[in-house]
PDB file of N, CA and C in Angstrom:
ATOM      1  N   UNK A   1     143.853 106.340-175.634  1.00  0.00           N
ATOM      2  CA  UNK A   1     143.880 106.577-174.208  1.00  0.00           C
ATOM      3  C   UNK A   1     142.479 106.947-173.731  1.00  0.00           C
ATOM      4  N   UNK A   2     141.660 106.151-172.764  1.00  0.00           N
ATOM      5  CA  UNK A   2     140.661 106.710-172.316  1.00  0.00           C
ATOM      6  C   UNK A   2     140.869 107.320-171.112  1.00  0.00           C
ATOM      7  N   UNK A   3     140.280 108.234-170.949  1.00  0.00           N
ATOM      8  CA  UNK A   3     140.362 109.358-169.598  1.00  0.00           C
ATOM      9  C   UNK A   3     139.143 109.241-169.099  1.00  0.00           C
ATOM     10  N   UNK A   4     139.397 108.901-167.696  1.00  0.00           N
ATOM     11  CA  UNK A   4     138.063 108.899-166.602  1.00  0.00           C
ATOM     12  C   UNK A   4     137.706 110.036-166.240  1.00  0.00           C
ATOM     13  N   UNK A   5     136.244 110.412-165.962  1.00  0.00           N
ATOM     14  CA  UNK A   5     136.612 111.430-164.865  1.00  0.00           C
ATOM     15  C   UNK A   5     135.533 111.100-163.957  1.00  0.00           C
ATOM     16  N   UNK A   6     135.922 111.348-162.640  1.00  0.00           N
ATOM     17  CA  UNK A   6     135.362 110.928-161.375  1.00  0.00           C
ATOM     18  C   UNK A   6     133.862 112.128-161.243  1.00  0.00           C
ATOM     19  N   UNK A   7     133.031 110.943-160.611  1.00  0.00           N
ATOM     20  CA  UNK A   7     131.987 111.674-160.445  1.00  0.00           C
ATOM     21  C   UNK A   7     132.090 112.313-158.947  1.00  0.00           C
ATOM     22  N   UNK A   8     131.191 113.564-158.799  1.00  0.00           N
ATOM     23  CA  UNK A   8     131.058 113.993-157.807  1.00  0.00           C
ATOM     24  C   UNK A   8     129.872 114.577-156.980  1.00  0.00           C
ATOM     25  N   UNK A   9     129.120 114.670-156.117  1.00  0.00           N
ATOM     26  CA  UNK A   9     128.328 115.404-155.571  1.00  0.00           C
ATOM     27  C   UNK A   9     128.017 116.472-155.883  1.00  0.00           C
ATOM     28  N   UNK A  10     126.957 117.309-156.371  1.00  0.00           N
ATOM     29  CA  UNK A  10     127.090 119.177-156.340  1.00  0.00           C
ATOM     30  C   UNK A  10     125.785 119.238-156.061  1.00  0.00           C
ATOM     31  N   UNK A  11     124.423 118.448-156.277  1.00  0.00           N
ATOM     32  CA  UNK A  11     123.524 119.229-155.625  1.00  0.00           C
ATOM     33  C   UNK A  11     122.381 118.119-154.924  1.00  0.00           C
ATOM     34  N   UNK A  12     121.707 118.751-153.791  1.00  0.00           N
ATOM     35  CA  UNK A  12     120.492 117.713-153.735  1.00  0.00           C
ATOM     36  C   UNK A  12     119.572 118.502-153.783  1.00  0.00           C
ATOM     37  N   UNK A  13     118.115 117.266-153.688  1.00  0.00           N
ATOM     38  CA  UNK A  13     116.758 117.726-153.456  1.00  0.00           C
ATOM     39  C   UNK A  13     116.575 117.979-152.300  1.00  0.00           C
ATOM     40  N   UNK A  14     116.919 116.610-151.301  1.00  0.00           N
ATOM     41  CA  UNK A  14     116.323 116.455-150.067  1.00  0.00           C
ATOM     42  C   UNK A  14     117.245 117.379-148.992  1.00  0.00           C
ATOM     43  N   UNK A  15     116.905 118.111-148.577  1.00  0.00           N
ATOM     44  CA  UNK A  15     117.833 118.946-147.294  1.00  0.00           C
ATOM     45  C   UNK A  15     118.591 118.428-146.381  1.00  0.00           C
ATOM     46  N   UNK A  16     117.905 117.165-145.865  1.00  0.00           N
ATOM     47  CA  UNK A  16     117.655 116.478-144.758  1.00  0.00           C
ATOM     48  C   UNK A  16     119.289 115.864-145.075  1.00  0.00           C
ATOM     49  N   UNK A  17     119.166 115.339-146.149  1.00  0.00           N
ATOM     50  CA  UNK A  17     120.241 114.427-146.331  1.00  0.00           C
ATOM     51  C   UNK A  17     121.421 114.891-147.090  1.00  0.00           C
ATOM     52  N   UNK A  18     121.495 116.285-147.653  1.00  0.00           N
ATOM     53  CA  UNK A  18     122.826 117.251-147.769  1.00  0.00           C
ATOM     54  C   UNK A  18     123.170 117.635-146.803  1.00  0.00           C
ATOM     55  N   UNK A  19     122.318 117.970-145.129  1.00  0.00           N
ATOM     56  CA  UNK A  19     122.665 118.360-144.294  1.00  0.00           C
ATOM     57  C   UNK A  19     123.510 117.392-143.508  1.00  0.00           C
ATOM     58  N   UNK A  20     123.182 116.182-143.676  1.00  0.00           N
ATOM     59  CA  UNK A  20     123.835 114.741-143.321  1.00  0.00           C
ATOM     60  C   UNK A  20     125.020 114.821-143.684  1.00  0.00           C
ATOM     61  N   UNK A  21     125.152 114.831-145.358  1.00  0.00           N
ATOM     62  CA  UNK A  21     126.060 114.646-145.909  1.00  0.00           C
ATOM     63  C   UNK A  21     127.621 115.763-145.413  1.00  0.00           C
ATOM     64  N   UNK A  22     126.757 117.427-145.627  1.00  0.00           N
ATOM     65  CA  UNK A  22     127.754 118.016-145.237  1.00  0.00           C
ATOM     66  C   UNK A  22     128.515 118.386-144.102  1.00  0.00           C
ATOM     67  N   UNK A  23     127.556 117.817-142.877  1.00  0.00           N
ATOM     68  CA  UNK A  23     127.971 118.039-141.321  1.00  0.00           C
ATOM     69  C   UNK A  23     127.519 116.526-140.945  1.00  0.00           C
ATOM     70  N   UNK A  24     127.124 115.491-140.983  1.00  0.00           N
ATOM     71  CA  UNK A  24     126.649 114.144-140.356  1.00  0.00           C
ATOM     72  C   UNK A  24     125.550 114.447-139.418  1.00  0.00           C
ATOM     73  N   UNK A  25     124.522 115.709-139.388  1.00  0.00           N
ATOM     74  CA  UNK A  25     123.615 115.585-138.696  1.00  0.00           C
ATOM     75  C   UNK A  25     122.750 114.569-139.072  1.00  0.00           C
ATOM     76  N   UNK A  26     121.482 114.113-138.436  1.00  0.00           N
ATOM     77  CA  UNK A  26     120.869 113.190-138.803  1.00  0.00           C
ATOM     78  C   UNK A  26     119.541 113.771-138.667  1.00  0.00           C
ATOM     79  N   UNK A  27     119.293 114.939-138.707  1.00  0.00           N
ATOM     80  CA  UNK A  27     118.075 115.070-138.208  1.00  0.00           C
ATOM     81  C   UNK A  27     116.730 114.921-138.961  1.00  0.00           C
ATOM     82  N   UNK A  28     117.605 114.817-140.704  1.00  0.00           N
ATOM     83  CA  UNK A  28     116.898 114.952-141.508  1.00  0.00           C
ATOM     84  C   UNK A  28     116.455 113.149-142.222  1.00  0.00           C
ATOM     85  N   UNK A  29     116.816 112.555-141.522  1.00  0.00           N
ATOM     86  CA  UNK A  29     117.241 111.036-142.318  1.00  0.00           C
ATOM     87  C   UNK A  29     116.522 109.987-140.792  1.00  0.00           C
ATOM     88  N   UNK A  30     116.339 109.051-141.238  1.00  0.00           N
ATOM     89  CA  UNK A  30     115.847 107.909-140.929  1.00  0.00           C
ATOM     90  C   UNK A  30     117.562 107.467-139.952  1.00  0.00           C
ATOM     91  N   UNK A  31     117.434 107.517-138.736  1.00  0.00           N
ATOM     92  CA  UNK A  31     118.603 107.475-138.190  1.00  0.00           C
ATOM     93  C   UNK A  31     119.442 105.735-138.013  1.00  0.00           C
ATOM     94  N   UNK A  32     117.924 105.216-138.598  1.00  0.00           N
ATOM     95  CA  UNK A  32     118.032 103.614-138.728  1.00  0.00           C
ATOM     96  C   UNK A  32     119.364 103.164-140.053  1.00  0.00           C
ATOM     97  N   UNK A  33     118.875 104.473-140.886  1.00  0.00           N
ATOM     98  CA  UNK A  33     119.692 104.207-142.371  1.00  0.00           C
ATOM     99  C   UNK A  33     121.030 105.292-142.448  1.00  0.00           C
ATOM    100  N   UNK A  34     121.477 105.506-141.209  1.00  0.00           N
ATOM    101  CA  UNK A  34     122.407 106.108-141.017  1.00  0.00           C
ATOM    102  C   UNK A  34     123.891 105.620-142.307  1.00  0.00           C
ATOM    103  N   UNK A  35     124.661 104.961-141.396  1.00  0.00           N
ATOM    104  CA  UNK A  35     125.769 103.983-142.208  1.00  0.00           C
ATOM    105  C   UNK A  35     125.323 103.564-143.574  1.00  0.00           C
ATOM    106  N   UNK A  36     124.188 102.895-144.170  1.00  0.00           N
ATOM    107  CA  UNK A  36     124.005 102.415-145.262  1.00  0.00           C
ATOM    108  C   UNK A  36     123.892 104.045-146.171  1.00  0.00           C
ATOM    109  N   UNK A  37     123.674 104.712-145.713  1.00  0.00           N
ATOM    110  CA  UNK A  37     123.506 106.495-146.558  1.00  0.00           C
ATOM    111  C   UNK A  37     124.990 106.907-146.627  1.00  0.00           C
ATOM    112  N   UNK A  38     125.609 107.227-145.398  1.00  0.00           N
ATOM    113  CA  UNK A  38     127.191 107.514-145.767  1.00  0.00           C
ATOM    114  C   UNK A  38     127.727 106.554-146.483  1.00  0.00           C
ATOM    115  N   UNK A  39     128.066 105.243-146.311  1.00  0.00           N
ATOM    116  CA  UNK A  39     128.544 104.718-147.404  1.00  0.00           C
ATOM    117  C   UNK A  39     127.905 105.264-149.142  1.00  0.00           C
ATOM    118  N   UNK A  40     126.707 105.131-149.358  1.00  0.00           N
ATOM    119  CA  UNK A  40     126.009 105.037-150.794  1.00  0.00           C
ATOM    120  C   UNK A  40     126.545 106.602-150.998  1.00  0.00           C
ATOM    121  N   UNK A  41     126.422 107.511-150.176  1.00  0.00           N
ATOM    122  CA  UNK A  41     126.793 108.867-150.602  1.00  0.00           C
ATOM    123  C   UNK A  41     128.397 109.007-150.902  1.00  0.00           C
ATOM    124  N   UNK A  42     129.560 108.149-150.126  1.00  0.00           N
ATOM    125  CA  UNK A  42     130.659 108.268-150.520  1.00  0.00           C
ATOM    126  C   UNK A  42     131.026 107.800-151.522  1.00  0.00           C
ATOM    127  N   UNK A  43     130.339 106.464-151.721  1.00  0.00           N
ATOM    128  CA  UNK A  43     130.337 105.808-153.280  1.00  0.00           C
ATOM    129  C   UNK A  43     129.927 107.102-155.049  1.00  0.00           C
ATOM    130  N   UNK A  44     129.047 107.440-154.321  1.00  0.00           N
ATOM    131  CA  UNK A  44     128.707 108.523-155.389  1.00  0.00           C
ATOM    132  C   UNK A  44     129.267 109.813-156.048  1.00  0.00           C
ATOM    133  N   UNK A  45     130.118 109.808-154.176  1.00  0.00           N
ATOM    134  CA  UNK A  45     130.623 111.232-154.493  1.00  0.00           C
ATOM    135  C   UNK A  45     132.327 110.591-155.050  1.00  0.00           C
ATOM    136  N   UNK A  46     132.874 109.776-154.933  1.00  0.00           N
ATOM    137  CA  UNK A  46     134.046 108.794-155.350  1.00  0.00           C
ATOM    138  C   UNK A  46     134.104 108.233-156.850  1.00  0.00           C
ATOM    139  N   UNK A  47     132.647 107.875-156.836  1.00  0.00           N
ATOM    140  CA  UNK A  47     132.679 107.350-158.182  1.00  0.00           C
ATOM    141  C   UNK A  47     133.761 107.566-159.313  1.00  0.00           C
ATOM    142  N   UNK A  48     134.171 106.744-160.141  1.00  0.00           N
ATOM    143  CA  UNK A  48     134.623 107.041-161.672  1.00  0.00           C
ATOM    144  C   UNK A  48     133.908 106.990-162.511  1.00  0.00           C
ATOM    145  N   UNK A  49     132.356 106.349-162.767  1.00  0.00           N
ATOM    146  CA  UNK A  49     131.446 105.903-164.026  1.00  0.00           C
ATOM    147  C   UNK A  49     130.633 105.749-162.870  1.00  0.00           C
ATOM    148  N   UNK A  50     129.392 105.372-164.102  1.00  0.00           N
ATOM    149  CA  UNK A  50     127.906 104.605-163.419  1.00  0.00           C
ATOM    150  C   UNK A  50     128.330 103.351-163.414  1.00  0.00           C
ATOM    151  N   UNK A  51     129.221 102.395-163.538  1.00  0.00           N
ATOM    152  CA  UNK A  51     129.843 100.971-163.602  1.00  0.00           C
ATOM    153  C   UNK A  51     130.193 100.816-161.796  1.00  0.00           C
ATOM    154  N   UNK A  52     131.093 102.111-161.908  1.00  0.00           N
ATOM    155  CA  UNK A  52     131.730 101.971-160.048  1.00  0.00           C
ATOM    156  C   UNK A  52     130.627 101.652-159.043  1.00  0.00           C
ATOM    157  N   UNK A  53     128.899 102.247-159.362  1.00  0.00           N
ATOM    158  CA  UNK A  53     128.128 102.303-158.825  1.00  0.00           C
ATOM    159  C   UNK A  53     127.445 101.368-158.780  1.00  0.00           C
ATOM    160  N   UNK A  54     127.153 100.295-160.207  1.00  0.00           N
ATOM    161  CA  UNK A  54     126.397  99.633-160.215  1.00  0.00           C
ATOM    162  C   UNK A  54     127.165  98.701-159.590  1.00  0.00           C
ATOM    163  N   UNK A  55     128.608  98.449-159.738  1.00  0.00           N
ATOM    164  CA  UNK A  55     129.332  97.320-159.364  1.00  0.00           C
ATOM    165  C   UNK A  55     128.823  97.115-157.518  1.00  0.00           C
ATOM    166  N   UNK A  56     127.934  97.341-156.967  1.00  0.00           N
ATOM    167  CA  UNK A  56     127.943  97.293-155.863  1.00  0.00           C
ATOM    168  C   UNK A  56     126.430  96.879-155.415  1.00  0.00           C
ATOM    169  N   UNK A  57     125.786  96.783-156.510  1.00  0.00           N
ATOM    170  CA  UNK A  57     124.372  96.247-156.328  1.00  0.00           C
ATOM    171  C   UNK A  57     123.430  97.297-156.107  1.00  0.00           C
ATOM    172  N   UNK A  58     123.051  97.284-154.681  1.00  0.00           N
ATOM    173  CA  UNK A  58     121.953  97.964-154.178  1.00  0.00           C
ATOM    174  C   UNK A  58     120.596  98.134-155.209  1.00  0.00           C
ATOM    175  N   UNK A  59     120.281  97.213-156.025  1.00  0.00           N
ATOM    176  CA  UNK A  59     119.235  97.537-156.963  1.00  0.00           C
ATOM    177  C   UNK A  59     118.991  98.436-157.693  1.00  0.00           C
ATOM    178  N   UNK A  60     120.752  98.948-158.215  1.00  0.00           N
ATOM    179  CA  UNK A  60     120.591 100.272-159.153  1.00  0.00           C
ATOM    180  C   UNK A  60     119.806  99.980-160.414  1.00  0.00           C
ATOM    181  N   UNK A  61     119.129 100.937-160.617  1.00  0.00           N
ATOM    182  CA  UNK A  61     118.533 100.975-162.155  1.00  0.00           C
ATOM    183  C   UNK A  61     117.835 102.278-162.767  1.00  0.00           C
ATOM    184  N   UNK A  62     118.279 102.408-164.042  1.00  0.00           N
ATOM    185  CA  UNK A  62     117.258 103.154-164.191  1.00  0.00           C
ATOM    186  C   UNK A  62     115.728 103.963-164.316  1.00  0.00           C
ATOM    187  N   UNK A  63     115.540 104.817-164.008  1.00  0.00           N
ATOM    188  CA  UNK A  63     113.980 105.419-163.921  1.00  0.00           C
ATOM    189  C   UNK A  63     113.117 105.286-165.122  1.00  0.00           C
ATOM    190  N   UNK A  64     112.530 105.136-165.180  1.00  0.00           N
ATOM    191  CA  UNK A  64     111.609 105.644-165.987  1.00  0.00           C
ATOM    192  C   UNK A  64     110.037 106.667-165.718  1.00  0.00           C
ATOM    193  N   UNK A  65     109.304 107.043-166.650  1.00  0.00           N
ATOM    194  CA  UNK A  65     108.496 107.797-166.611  1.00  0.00           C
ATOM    195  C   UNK A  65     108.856 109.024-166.642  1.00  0.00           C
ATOM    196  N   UNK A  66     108.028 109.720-165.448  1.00  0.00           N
ATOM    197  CA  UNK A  66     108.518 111.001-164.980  1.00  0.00           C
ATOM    198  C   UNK A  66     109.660 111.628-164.314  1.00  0.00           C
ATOM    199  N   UNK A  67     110.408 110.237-163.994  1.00  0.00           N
ATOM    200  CA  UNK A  67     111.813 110.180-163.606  1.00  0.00           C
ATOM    201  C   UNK A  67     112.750 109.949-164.286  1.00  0.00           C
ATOM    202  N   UNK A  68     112.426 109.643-165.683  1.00  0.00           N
ATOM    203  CA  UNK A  68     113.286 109.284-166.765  1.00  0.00           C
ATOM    204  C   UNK A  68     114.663 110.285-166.784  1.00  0.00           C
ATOM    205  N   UNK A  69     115.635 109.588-166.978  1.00  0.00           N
ATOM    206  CA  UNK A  69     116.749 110.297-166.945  1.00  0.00           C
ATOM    207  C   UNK A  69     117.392 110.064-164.878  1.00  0.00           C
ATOM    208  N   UNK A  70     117.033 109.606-164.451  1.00  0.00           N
ATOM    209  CA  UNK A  70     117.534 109.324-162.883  1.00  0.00           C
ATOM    210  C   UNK A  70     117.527 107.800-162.776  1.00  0.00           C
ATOM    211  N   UNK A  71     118.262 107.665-161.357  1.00  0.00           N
ATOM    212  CA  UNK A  71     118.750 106.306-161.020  1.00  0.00           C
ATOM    213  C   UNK A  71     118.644 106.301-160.114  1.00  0.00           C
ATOM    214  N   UNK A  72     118.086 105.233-159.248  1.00  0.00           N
ATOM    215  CA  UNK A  72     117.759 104.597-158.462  1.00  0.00           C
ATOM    216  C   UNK A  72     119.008 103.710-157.262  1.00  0.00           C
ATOM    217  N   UNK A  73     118.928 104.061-156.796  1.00  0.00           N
ATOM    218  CA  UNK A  73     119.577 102.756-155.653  1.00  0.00           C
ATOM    219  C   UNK A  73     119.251 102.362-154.048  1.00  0.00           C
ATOM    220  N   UNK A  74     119.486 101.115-153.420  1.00  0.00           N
ATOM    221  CA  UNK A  74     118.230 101.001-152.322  1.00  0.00           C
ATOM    222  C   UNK A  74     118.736 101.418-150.987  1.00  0.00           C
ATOM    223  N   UNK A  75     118.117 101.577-150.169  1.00  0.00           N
ATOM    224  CA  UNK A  75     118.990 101.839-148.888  1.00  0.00           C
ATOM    225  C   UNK A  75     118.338 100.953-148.117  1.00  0.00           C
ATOM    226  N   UNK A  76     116.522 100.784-147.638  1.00  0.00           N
ATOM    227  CA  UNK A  76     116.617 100.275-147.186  1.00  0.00           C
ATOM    228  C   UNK A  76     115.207  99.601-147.054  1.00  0.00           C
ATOM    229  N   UNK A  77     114.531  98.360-147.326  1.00  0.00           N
ATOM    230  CA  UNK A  77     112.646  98.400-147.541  1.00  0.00           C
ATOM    231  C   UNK A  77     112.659  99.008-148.684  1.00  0.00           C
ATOM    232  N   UNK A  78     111.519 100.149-148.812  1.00  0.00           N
ATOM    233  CA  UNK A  78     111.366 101.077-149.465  1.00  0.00           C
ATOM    234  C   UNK A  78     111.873 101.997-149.955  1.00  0.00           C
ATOM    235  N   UNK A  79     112.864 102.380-149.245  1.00  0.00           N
ATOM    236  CA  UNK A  79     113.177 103.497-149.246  1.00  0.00           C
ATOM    237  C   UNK A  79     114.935 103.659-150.068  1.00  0.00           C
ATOM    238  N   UNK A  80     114.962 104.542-151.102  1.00  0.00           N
ATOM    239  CA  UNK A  80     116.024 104.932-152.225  1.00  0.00           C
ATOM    240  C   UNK A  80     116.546 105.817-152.280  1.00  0.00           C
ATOM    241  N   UNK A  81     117.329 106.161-152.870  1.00  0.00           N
ATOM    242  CA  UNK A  81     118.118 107.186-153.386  1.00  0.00           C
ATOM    243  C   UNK A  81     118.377 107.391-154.543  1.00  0.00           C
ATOM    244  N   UNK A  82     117.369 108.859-155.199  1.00  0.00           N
ATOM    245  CA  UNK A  82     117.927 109.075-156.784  1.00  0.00           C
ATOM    246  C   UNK A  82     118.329 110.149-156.783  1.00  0.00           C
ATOM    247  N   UNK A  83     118.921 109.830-158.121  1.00  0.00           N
ATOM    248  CA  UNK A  83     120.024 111.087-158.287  1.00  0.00           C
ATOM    249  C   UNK A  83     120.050 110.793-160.065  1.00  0.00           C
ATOM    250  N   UNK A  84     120.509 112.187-160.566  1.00  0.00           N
ATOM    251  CA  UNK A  84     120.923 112.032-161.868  1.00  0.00           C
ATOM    252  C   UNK A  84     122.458 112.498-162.421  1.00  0.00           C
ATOM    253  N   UNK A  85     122.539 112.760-163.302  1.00  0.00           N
ATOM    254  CA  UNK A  85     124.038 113.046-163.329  1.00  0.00           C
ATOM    255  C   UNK A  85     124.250 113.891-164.709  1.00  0.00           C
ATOM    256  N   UNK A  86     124.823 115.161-164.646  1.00  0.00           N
ATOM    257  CA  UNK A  86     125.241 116.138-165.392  1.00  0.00           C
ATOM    258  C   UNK A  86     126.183 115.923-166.227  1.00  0.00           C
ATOM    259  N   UNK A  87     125.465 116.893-167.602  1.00  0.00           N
ATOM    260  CA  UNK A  87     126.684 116.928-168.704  1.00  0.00           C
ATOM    261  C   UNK A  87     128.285 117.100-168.300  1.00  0.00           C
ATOM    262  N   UNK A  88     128.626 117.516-167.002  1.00  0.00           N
ATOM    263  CA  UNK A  88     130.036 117.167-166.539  1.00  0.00           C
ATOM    264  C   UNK A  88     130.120 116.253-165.625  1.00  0.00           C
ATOM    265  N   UNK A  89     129.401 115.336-165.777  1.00  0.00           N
ATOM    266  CA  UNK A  89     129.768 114.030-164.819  1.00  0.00           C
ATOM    267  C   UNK A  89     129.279 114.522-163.770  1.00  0.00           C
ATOM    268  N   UNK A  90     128.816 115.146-162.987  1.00  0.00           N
ATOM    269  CA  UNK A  90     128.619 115.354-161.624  1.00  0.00           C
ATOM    270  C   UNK A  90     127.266 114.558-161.151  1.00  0.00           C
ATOM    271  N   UNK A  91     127.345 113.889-159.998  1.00  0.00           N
ATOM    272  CA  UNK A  91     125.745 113.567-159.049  1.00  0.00           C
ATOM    273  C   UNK A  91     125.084 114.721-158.987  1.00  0.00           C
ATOM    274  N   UNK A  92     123.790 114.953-159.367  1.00  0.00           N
ATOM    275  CA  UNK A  92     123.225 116.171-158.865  1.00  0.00           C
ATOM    276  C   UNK A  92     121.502 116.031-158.945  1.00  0.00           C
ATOM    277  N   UNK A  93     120.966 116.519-157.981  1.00  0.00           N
ATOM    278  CA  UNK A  93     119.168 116.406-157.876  1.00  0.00           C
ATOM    279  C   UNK A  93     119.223 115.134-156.991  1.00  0.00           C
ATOM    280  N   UNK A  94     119.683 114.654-155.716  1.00  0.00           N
ATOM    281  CA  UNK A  94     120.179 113.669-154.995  1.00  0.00           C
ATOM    282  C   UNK A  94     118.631 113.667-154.360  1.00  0.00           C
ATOM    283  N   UNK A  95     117.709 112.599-154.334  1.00  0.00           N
ATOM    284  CA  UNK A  95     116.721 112.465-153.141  1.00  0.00           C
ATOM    285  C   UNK A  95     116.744 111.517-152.618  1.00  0.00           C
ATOM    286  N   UNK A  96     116.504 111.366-151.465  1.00  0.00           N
ATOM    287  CA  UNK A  96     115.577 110.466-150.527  1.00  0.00           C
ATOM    288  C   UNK A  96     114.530 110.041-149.997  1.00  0.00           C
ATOM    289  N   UNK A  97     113.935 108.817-150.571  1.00  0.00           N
ATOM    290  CA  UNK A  97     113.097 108.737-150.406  1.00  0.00           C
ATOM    291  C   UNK A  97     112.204 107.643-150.221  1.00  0.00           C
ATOM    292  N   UNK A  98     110.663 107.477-150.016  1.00  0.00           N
ATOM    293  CA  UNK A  98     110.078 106.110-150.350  1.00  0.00           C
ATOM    294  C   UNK A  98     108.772 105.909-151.124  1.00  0.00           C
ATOM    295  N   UNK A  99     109.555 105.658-152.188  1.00  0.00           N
ATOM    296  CA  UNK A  99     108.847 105.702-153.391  1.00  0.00           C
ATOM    297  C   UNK A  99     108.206 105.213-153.888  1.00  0.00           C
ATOM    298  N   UNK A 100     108.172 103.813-153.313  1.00  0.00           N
ATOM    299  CA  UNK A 100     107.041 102.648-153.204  1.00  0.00           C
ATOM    300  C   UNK A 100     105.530 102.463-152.723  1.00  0.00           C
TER     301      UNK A 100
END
C-alpha cells in the first residue's frame, strides 16, 4: 500500500506574496501576475508529490548551485517561484522572484 501525503504551504521568503496568499492583497506582487500566482500557489499548497507539480509544466526544475535543494517554476518572462520542501512534505522558503 503506498500512502500519499499531500503537500502543503508553511513558510515563505517573500512577504509580499504570503501576504497575497493569506488575504489576496496585491501590494506586494506584480499585479500583472496576479491569477497565474494564485493558481501556482494553490497547486502547491494541494499538491500530493513533486509529480502533481511538475505535471503542469511551468518550467519546473530543479536548482542548482547555491540554490541546490529548491525548485523552480515560471510565472511569468523572468520572473519564478522557488520553493523547497521539508522532511514532512511541506512547501516551505516560497520566493518570488526575477532571477534572470
Amino acid at each position: 500500500m503506498t500512502i500519499q501525503v499531500q503537500l502543503m504551504i508553511k513558510s515563505f521568503k517573500h512577504k509580499g506574496l504570503e501576504e497575497f496568499f493569506r488575504t489576496g492583497k496585491k501590494t506586494g506582487i506584480q499585479t500583472a501576475h496576479e491569477k497565474k500566482l494564485r493558481i501556482r500557489l494553490a497547486v502547491l499548497d494541494q499538491a500530493r508529490s513533486i509529480q502533481d507539480i511538475r505535471a503542469f509544466g511551468w518550467d519546473f526544475h530543479a536548482l542548482e548551485g547555491n540554490l541546490k535543494g529548491y525548485f523552480s517554476i515560471s510565472v511569468s518572462g523572468n520572473w519564478r517561484i522557488t520553493f523547497t520542501i521539508d522532511e514532512s512534505n511541506d512547501v516551505i522558503l516560497i520566493d518570488y522572484l526575477d532571477y534572470h
